[in-house]
Protein backbone atom coordinates (compact mmCIF):
# COMPACT_ATOMS: atom_id res chain seq x y z
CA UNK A 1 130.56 88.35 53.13
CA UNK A 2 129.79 86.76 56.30
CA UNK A 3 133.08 87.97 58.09
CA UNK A 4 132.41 91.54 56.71
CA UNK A 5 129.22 91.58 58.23
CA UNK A 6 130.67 90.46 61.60
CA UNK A 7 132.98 93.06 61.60
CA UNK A 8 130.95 95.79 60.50
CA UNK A 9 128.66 95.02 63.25
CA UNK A 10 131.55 94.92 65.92
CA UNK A 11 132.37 98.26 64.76
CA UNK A 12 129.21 99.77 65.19
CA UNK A 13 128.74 98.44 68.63
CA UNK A 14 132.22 99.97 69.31
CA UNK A 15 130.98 103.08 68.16
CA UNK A 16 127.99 102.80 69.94
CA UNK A 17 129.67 101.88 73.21
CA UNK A 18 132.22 105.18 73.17
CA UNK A 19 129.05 107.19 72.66
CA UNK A 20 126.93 105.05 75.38
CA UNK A 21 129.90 106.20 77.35
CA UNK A 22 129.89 109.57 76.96
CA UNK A 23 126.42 110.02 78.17
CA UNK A 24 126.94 107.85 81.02
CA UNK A 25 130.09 110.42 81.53
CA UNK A 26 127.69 113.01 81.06
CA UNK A 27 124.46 112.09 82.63
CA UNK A 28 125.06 109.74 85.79
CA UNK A 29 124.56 110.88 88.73
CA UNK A 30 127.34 109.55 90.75
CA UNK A 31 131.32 109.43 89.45
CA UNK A 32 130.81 105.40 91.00
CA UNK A 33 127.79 105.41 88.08
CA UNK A 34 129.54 106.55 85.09
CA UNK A 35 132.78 104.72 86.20
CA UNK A 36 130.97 101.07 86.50
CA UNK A 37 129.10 101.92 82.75
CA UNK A 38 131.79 103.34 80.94
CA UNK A 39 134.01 99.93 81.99
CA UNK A 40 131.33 97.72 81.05
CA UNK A 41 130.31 99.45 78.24
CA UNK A 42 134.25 99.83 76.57
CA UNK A 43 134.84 96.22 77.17
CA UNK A 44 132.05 94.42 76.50
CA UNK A 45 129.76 96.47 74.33
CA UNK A 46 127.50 94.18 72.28
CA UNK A 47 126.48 92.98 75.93
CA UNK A 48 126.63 96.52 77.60
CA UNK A 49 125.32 98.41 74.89
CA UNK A 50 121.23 97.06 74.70
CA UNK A 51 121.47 96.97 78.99
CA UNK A 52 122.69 100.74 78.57
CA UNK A 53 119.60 101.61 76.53
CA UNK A 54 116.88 100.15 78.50
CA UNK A 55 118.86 100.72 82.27
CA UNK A 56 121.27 103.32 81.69
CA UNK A 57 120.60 107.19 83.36
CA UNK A 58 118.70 109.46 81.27
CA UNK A 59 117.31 112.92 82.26
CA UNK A 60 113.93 113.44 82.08
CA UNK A 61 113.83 116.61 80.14
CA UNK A 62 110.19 118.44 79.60
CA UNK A 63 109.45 117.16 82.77
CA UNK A 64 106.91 120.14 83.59
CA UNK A 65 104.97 119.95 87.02
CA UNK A 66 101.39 120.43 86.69
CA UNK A 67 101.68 123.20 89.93
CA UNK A 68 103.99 125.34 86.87
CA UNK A 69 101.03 124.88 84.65
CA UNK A 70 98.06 125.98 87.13
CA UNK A 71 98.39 129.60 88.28
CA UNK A 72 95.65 129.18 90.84
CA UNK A 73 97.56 126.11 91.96
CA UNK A 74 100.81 128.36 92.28
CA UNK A 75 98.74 130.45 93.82
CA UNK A 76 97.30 128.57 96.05
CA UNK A 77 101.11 126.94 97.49
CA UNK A 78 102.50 130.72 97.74
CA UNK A 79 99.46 131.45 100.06
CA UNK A 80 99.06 128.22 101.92
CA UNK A 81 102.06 128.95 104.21
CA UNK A 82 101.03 132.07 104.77
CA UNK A 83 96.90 131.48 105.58
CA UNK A 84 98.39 128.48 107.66
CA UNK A 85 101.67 128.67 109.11
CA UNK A 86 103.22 126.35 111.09
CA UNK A 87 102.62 125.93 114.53
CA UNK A 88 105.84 124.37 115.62
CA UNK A 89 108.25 127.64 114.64
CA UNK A 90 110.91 125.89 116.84
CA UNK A 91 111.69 123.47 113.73
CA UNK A 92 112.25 126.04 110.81
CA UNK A 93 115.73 124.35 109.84
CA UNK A 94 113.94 121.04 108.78
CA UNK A 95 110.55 122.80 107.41
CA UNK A 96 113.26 124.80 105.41
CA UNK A 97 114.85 121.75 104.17
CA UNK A 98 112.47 119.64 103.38
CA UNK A 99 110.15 122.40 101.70
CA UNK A 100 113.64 123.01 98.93
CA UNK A 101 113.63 119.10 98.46
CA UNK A 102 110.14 118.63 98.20
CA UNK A 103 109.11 122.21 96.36
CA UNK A 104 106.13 122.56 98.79
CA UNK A 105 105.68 124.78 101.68
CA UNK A 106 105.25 122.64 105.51
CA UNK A 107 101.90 123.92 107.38
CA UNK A 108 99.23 123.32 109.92
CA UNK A 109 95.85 121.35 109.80
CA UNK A 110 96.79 118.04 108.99
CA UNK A 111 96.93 114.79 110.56
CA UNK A 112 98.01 111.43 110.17
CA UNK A 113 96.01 107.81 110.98
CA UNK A 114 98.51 104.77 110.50
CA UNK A 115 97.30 101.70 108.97
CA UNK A 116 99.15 98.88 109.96
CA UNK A 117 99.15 96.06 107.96
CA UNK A 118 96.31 95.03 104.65
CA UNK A 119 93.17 94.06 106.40
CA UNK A 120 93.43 97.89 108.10
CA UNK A 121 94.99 99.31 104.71
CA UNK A 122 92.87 98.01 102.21
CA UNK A 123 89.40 98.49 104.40
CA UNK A 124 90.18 102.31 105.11
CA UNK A 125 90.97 102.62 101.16
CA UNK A 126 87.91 100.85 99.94
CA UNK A 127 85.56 102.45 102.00
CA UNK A 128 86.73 105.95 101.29
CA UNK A 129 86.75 105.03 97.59
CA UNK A 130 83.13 103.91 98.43
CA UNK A 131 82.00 107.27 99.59
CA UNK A 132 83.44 109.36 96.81
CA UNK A 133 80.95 111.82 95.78
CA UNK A 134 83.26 113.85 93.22
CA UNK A 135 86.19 111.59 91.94
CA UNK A 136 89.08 108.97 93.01
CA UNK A 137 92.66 109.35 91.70
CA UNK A 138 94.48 106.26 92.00
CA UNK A 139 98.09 105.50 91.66
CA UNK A 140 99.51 102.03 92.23
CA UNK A 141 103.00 100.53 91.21
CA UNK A 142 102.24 96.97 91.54
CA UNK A 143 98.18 95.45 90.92
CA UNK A 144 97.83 92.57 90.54
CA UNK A 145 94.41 90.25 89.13
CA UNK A 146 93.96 88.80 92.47
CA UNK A 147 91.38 89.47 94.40
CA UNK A 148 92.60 92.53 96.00
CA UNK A 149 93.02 93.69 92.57
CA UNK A 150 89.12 93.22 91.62
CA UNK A 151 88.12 94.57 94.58
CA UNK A 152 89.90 97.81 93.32
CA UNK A 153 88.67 97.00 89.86
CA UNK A 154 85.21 96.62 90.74
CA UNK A 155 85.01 99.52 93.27
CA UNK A 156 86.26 102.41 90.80
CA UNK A 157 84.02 101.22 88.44
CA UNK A 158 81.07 101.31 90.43
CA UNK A 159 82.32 105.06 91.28
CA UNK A 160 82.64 105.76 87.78
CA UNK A 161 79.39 104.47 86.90
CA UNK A 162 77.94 106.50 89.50
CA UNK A 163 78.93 109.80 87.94
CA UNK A 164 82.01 109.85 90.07
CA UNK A 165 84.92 110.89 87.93
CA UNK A 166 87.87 108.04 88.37
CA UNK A 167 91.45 108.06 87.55
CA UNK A 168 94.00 105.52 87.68
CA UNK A 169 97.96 105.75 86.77
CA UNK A 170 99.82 102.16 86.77
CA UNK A 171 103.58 101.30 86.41
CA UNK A 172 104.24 99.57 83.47
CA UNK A 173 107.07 97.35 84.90
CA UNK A 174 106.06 97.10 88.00
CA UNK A 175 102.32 95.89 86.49
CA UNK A 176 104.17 93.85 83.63
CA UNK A 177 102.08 90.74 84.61
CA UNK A 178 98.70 92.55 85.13
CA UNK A 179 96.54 91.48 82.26
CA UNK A 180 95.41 93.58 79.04
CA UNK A 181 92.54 92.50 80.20
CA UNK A 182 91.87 94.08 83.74
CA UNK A 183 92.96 97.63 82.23
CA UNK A 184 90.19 97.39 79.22
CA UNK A 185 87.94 96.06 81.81
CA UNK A 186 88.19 99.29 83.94
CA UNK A 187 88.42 101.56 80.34
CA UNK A 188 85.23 99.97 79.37
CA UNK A 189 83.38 100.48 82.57
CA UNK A 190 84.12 104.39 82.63
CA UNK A 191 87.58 104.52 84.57
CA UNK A 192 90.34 106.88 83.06
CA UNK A 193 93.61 104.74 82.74
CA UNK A 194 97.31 106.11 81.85
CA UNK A 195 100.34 104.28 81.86
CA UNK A 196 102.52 106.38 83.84
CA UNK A 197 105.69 105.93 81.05
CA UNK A 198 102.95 107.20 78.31
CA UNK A 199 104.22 110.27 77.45
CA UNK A 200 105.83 110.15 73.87
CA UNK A 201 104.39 106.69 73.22
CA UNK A 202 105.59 103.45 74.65
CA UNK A 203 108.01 102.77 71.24
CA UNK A 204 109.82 106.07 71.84
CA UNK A 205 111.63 105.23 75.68
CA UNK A 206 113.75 102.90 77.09
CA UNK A 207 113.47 104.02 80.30
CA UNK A 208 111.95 100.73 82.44
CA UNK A 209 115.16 101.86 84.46
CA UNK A 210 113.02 105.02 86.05
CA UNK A 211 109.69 103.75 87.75
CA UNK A 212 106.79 105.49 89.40
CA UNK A 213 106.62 103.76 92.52
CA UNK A 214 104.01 105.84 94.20
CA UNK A 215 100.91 104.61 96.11
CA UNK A 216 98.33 107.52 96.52
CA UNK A 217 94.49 107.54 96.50
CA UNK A 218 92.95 110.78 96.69
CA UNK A 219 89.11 111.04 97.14
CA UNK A 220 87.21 114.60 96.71
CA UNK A 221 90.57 115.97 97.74
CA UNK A 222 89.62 115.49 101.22
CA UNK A 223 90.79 112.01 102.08
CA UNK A 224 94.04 110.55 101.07
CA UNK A 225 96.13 107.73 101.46
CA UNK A 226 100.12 106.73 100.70
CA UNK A 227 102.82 104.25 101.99
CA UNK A 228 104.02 101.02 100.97
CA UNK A 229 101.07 99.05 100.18
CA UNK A 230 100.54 98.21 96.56
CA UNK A 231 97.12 96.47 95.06
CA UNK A 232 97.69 92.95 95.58
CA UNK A 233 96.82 89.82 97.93
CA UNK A 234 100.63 89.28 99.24
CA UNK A 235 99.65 92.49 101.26
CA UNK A 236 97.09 90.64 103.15
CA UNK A 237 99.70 88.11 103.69
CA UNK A 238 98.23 85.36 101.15
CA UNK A 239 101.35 84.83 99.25
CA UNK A 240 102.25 80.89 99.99
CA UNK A 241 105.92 82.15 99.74
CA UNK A 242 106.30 85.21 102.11
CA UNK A 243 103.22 84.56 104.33
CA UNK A 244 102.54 87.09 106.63
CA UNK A 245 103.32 90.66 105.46
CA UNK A 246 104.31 93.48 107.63
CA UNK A 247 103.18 96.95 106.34
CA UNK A 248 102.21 100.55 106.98
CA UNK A 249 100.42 103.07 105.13
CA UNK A 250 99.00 106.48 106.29
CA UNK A 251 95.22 107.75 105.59
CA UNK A 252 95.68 111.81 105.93
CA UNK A 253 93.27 114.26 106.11
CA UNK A 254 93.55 118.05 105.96
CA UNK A 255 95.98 120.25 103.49
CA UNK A 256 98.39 117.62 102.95
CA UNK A 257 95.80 115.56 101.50
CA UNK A 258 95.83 118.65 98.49
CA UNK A 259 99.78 118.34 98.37
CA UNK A 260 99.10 114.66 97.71
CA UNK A 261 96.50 115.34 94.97
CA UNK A 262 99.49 117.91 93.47
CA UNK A 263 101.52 115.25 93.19
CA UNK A 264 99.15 113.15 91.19
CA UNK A 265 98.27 115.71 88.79
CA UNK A 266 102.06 116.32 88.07
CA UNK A 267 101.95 112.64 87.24
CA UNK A 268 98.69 112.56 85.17
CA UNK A 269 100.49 115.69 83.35
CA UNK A 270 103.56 113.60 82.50
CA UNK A 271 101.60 110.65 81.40
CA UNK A 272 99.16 112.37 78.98
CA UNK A 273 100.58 116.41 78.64
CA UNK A 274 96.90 117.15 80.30
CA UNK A 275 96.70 119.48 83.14
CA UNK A 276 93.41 118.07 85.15
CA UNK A 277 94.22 120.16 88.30
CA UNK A 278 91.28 122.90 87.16
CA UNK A 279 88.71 119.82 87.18
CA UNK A 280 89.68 119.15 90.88
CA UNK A 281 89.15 120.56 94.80
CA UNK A 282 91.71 122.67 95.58
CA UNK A 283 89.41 123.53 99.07
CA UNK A 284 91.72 123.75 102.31
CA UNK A 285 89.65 121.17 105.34
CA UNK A 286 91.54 121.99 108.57
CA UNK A 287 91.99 118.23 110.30
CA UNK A 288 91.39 117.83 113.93
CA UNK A 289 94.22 117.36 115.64
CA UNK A 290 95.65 120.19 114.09
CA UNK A 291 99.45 118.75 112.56
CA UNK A 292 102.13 120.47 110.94
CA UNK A 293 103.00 118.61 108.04
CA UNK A 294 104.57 118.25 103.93
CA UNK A 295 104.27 115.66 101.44
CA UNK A 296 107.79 115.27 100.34
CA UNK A 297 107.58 114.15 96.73
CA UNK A 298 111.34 113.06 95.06
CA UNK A 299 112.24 111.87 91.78
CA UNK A 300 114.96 111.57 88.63
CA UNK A 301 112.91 114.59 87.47
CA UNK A 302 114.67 116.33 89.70
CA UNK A 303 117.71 118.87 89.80
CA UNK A 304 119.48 116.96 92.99
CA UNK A 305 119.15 113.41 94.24
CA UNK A 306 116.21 114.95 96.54
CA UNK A 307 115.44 111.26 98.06
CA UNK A 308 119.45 111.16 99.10
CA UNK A 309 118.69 114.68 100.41
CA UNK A 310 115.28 113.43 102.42
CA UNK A 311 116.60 110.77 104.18
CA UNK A 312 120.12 113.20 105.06
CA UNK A 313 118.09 115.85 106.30
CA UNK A 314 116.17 113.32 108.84
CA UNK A 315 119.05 111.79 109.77
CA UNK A 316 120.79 114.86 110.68
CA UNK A 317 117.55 116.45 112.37
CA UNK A 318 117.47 113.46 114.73
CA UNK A 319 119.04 114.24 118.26
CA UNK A 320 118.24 111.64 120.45
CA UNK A 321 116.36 108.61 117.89
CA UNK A 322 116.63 107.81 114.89
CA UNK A 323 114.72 104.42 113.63
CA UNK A 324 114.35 102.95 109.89
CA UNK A 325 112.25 100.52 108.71
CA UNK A 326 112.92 99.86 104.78
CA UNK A 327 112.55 96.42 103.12
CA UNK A 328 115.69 97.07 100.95
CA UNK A 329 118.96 98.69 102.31
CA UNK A 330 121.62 99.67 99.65
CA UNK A 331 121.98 103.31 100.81
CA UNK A 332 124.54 105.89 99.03
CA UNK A 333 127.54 107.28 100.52
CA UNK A 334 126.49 110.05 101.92
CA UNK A 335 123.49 108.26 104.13
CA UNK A 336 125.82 105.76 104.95
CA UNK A 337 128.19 108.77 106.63
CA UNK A 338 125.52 110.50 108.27
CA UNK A 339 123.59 107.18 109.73
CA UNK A 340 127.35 107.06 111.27
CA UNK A 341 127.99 110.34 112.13
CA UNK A 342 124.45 110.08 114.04
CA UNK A 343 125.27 107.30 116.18
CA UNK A 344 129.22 109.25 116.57
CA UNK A 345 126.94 112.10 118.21
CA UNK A 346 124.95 109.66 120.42
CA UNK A 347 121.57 109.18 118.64
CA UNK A 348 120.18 105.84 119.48
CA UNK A 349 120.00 104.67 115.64
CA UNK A 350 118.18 101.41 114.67
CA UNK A 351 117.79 99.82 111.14
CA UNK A 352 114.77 97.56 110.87
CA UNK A 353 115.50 95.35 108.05
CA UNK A 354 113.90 92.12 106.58
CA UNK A 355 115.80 88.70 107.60
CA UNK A 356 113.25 87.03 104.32
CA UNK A 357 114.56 88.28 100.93
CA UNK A 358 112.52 88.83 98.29
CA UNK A 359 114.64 90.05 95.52
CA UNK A 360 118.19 88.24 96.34
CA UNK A 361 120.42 90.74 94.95
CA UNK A 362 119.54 93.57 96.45
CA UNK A 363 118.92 91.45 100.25
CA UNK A 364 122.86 90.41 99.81
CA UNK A 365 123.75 93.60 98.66
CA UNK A 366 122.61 95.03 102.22
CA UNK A 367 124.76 92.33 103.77
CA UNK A 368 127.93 94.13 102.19
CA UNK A 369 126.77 97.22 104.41
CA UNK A 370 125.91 96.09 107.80
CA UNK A 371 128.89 95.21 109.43
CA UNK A 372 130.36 98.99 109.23
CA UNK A 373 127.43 100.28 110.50
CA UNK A 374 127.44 98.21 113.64
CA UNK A 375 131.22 98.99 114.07
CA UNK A 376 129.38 102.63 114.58
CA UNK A 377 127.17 101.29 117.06
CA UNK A 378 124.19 101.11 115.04
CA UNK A 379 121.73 98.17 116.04
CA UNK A 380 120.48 96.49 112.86
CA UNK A 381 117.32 94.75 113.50
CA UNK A 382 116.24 91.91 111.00
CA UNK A 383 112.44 91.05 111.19
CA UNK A 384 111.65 87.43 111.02
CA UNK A 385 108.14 86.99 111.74
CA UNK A 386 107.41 87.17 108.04
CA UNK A 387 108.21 89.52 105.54
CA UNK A 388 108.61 93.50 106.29
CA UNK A 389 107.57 95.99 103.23
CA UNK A 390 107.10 99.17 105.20
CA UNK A 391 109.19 102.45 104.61
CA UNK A 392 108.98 104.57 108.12
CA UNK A 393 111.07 107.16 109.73
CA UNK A 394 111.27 108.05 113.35
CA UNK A 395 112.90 110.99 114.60
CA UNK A 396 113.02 111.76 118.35
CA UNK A 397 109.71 112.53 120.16
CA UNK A 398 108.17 114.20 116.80
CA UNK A 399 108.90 113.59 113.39
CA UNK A 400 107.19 110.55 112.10
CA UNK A 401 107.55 109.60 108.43
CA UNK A 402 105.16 107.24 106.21
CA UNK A 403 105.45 106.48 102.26
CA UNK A 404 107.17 104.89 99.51
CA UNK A 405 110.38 105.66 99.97
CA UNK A 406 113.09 102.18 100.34
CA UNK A 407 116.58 103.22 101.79
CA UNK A 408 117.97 102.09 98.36
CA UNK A 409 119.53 103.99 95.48
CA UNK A 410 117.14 103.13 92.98
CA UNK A 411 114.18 105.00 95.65
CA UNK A 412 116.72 107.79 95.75
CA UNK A 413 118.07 108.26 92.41
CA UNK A 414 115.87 106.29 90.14
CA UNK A 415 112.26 105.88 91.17
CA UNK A 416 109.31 108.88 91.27
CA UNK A 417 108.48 108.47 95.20
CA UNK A 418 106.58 110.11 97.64
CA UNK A 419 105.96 110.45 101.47
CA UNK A 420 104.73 111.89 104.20
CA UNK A 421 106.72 113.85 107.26
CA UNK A 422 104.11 114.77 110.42
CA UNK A 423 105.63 116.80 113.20
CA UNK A 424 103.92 116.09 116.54
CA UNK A 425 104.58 114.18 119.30
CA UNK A 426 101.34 111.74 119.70
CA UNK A 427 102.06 110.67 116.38
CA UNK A 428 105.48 109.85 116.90
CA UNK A 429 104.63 108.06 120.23
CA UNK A 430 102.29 105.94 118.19
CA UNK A 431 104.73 105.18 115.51
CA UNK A 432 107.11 104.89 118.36
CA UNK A 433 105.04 102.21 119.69
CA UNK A 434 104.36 100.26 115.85
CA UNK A 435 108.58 100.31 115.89
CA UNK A 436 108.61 98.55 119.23
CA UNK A 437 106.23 95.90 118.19
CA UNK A 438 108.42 94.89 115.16
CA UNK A 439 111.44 95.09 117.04
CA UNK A 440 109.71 92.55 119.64
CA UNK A 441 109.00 90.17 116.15
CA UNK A 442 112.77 90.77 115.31
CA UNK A 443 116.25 89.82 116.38
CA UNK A 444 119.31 92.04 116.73
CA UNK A 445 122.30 91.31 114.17
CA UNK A 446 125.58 89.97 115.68
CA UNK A 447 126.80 88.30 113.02
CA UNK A 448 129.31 89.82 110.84
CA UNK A 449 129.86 89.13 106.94
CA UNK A 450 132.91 86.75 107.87
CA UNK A 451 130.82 84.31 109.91
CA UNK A 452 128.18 83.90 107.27
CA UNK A 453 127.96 81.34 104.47
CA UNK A 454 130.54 81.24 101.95
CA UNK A 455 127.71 82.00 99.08
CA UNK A 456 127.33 85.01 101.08
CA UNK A 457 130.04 86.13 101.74
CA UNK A 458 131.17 85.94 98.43
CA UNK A 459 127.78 87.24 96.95
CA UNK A 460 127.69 90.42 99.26
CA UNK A 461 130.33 92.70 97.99
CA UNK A 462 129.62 91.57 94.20
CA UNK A 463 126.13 92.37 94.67
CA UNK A 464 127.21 95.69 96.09
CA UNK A 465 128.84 96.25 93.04
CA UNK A 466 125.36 96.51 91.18
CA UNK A 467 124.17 99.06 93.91
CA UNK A 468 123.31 102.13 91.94
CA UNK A 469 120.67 100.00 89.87
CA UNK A 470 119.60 98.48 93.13
């Protein structure tokens, strides 16, 4: 009885591997994808098989955008370009691009503050949160119980019991150790809460594989806020491990601030099949200095592999500088090409990478990379006065770009991110100016893969091997 149960069972993970198989056939997004699961799941299903169902690819079908459910919404994008175009006309082969990846139009009347670091962050976030008069939308992947955490705690529910209507989406994985507690805490004192993996109930999905890794406050849909900062005290460079903790977010003011908002309610839609857009200010402020700008919002919801296509359509924009900052650097094929077909045409490229690892994989995956890209004359830049979280593009004299968005396949392919491109040049002097300062904390890579330590150079390319769940 006991061997016919063992068999039985290896039969039906058999079975359940072939058909695991075909969908990864079916449903990955890369040939490299379904080639790596269909191996793994063939020969070793009773492993592969329960990592297929809570990693593996799934579409997110009935993914509806709460700008399809809102006509005046839809109205409101098909007459924003028009009531206020852009100013820079010179650039209409990047507006055009990014407006197909991102599904909303680039205009005037924005700008863009950078907040370096937490102490800048987290006092231009609680202060606007502070002044909210109608309500606060919140969106955090990581928050933590610290006391960055109950500052946020205690500040939307002084909002909410202030009249102020308060919403907050979390990430379920990425807030796996944040306590039952904090969440009925904020429920109890008035603050609307979603999970953002809520939709069909939390028994129904196994997909921890696709995280919202957004950070966005919105308040009165006047002031907003996004980049890589989430809600915790290793942002203000408290963690005993990391130390200091080199960041950048972006407070924005004008119409992007709305496009932000959008991008929240599509979110809150997901999460709860509730379209709140008709509860919120859909009012156009024109910011002084007048900016063109688009909130470039990318996920697996999507029909392409729109962050692959954000970062490509940067990259290939850029004719004289082109600078990176992302904490994690596992890029796809076809960033790795153009980053080298960049530097081939003579842009001055720089990668601005952490020399600290905090998640070893994916830091000796990047290894794996590097020394190709410096054949191409790319400088890689490794930080080393602490650890470096921020996610920033620089392009030439006047694209500047600020959000959530890690030059990794799982920002590209698997994670719901967002960020923001500004076109103007006295932002990208400023930014220009940040990049310098962190190249001045960093050192210049020499070393290839061959000269390292035999741990890493053996742990590079097998790491690299788990680079589409990286």
């Amino acid at each position: 009885m006991h061997f016919q149960f063992e068999v039985i069972t290896l039969l039906a993970f058999q079975i359940a591997g072939i058909y695991c198989a075909f969908l990864a056939i079916r449903d990955s997004r890369t040939p490299q994808g379904s080639a790596a699961w269909t191996v793994f799941l063939l020969a070793a299903p009773y492993l592969a098989v329960p990592v297929y169902l809570f990693l593996g690819s799934f579409n997110f079908d009935g993914y509806v955008t709460g700008r399809r459910d809102s006509d005046d919404v839809i109205g409101g994008l098909k007459t924003f370009k028009i009531d206020h175009p852009a100013k820079l006309t010179e650039n209409k082969g990047i507006y055009e691009a990014l407006e197909k990846i991102g599904d909303i139009p680039v205009g005037s009347g924005s700008d863009l503050d950078l907040l370096i670091d937490g102490e800048e962050t987290f006092g231009a976030i609680f202060e606007a949160i502070s002044a909210a008069k109608s309500y606060v939308l919140v969106q955090s992947y990581i928050i933590n119980d610290d006391k960055i955490g109950g500052r946020l705690r205690d500040a939307l529910i002084e909002r909410a019991q202030n009249g102020v209507d308060v919403r907050l989406i979390y990430d379920a994985v990425g807030c796996a150790k944040l306590p039952k507690s904090y969440l009925e805490t904020l429920s109890n004192g008035g603050v609307s809460v979603v999970n953002a993996h809520a939709m069909g109930g939390p028994k129904s999905r196994f997909q921890i594989n696709f995280r919202n890794h957004r950070k966005t406050v919105v308040v009165d849909g006047v002031v907003g806020f996004t980049g890589g900062l989430n809600m915790g005290d290793e942002y203000m460079g408290e963690d005993p491990k990391f130390g200091l903790w080199r960041d950048t977010h972006a407070r924005l003011s004008g119409p992007v601030v709305l496009q932000l908002q959008l991008i929240f309610v599509e979110d809150w839609h997901w999460a709860t099949q509730k379209n709140i857009s008709e509860t919120l200010n859909w009012e156009v402020h024109i910011a002084e200095p007048n900016k063109d700008a688009v909130l470039v919002a990318t996920g697996p919801g999507d029909t392409f592999d729109t962050g692959s296509l954000y970062f490509c359509a940067l990259i290939n924009a850029a004719t004289d500088r082109l600078w990176i900052a992302s904490p994690y650097f596992v890029p796809e094929n076809d960033i790795l090409t153009a980053l080298k077909l960049a530097a081939m045409r003579g842009v001055d490229v720089r990668v601005l990478v952490p020399e600290v690892a905090d998640h070893k994989i994916t830091w000796l995956a990047a290894l794996a990379y590097l020394d190709e890209l410096i054949e191409a004359d790319i400088e890689i830049w490794r930080y080393n006065e602490g650890f470096m979280h921020q996610k920033v593009v620089l392009v030439d004299d006047l694209i500047s770009s600020v959000g959530t968005t890690n030059l990794d396949n799982r920002s590209c392919r698997l994670n719901f991110e967002e960020t923001v491109v500004v076109f103007d040049q006295e932002t990208a002097a400023q930014t220009a100016a940040m990049f310098e300062a962190d190249f001045a904390r960093s050192f210049l890579l020499t070393k290839k893969l061959g000269d390292r330590r035999l741990i890493e150079r053996i742990g590079a390319p097998v790491a690299r091997l788990f680079s589409p769940l990286l």
